[in-house]
C-alpha atoms as a PDB file:
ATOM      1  CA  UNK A   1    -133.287 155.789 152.608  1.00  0.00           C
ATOM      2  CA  UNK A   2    -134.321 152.225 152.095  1.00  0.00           C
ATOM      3  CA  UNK A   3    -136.507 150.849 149.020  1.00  0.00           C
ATOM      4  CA  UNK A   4    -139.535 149.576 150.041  1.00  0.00           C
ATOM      5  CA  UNK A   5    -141.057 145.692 149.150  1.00  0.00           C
ATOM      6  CA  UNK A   6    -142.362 145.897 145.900  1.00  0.00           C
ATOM      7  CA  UNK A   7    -144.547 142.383 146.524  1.00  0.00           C
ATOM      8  CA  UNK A   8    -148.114 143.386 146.198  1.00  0.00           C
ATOM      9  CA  UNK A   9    -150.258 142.745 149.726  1.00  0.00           C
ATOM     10  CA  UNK A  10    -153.331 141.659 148.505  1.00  0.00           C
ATOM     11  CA  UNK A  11    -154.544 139.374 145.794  1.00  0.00           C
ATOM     12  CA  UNK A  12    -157.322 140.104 143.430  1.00  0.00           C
ATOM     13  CA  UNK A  13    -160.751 140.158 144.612  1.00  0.00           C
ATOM     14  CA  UNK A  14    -162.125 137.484 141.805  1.00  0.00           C
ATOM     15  CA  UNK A  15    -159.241 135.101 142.303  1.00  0.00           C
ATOM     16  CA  UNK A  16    -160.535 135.015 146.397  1.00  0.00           C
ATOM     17  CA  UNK A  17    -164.202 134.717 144.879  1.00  0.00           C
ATOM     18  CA  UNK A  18    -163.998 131.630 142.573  1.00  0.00           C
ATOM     19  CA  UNK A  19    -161.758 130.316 145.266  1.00  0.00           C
ATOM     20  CA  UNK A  20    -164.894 130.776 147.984  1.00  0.00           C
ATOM     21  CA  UNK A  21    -167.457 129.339 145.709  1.00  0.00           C
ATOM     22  CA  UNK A  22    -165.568 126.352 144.515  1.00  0.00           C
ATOM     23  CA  UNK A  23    -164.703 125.186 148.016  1.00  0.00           C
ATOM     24  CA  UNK A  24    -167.817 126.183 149.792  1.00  0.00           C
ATOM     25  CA  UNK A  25    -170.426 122.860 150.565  1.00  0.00           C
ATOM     26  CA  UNK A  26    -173.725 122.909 149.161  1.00  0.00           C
ATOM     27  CA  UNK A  27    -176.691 122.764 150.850  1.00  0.00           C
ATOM     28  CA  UNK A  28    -177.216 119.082 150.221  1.00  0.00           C
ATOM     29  CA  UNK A  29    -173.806 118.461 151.727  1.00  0.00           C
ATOM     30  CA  UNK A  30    -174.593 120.412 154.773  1.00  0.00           C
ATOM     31  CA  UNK A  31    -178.094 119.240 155.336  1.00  0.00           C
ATOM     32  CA  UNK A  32    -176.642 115.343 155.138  1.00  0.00           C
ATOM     33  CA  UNK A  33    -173.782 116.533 157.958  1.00  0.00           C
ATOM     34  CA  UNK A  34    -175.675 117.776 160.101  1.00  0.00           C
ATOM     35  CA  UNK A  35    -178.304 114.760 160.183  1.00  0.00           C
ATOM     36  CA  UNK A  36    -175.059 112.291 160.821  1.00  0.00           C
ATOM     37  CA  UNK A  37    -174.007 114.378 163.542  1.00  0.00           C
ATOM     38  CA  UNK A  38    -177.557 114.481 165.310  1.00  0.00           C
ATOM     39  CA  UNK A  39    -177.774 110.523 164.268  1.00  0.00           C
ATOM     40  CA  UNK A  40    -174.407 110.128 165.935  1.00  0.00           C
ATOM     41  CA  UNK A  41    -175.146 112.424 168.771  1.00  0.00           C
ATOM     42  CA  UNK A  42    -178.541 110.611 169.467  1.00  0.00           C
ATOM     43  CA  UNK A  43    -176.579 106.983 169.414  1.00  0.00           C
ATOM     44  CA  UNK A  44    -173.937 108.123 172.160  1.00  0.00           C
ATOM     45  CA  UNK A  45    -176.832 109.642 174.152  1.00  0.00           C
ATOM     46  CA  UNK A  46    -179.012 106.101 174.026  1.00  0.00           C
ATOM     47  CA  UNK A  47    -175.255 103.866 174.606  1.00  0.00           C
ATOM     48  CA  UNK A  48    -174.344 105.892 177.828  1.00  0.00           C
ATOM     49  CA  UNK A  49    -178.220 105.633 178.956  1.00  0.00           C
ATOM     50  CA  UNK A  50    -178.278 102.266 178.571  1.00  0.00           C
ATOM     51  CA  UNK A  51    -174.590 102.048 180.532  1.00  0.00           C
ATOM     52  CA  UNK A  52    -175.950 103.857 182.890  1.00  0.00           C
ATOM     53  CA  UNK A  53    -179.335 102.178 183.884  1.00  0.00           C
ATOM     54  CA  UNK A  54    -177.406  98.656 183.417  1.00  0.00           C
ATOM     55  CA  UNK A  55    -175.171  99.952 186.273  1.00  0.00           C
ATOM     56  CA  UNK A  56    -177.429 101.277 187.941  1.00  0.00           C
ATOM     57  CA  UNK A  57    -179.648  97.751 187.876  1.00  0.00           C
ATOM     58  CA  UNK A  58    -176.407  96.105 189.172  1.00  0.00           C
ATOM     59  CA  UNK A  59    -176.477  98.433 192.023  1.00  0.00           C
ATOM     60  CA  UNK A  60    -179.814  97.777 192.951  1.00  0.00           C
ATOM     61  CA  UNK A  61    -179.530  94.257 192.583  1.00  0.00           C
ATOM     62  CA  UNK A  62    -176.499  94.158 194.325  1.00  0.00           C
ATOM     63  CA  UNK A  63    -177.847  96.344 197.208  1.00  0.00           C
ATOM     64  CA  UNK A  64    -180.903  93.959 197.387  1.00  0.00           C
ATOM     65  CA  UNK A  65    -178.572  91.248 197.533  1.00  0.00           C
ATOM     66  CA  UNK A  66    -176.851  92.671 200.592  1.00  0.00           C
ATOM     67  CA  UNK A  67    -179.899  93.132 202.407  1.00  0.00           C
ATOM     68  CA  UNK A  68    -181.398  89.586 201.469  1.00  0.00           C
ATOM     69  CA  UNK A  69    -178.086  88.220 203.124  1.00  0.00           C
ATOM     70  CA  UNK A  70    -178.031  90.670 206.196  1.00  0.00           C
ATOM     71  CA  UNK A  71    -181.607  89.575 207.670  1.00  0.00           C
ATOM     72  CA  UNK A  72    -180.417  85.741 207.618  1.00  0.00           C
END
């Protein structure tokens, strides 16, 4: 019969531990994420609103335009 692997298949629990802890954020660290990401989030939403209602304006105006012309 065959030998088996002698490589061990799991490494020691307090190697994985200090491993965790010293690459784990902080709370400080998460807190300031998470208040770019809703400052970021809050930006796009305000840039695409104000696309939006400035093509929307042009629209309008352009539709009012159309009509203007038509009755003359």
């Amino acid at each position: 019969m065959g030998q088996l692997c002698c490589f061990p298949l799991s490494r020691p629990q307090d190697k994985l531990s200090v491993k965790k802890a010293s690459s784990a954020p902080d709370d400080e660290e998460l807190l300031s994420l998470s208040k770019r990401l809703v400052e970021d989030a809050v930006l796009r939403a305000m840039q695409q609103y104000m696309e939006e209602t400035q093509q929307n304006g042009a629209a309008h105006t352009d539709q009012a335009h159309s009509k203007l012309n038509s009755t003359k």
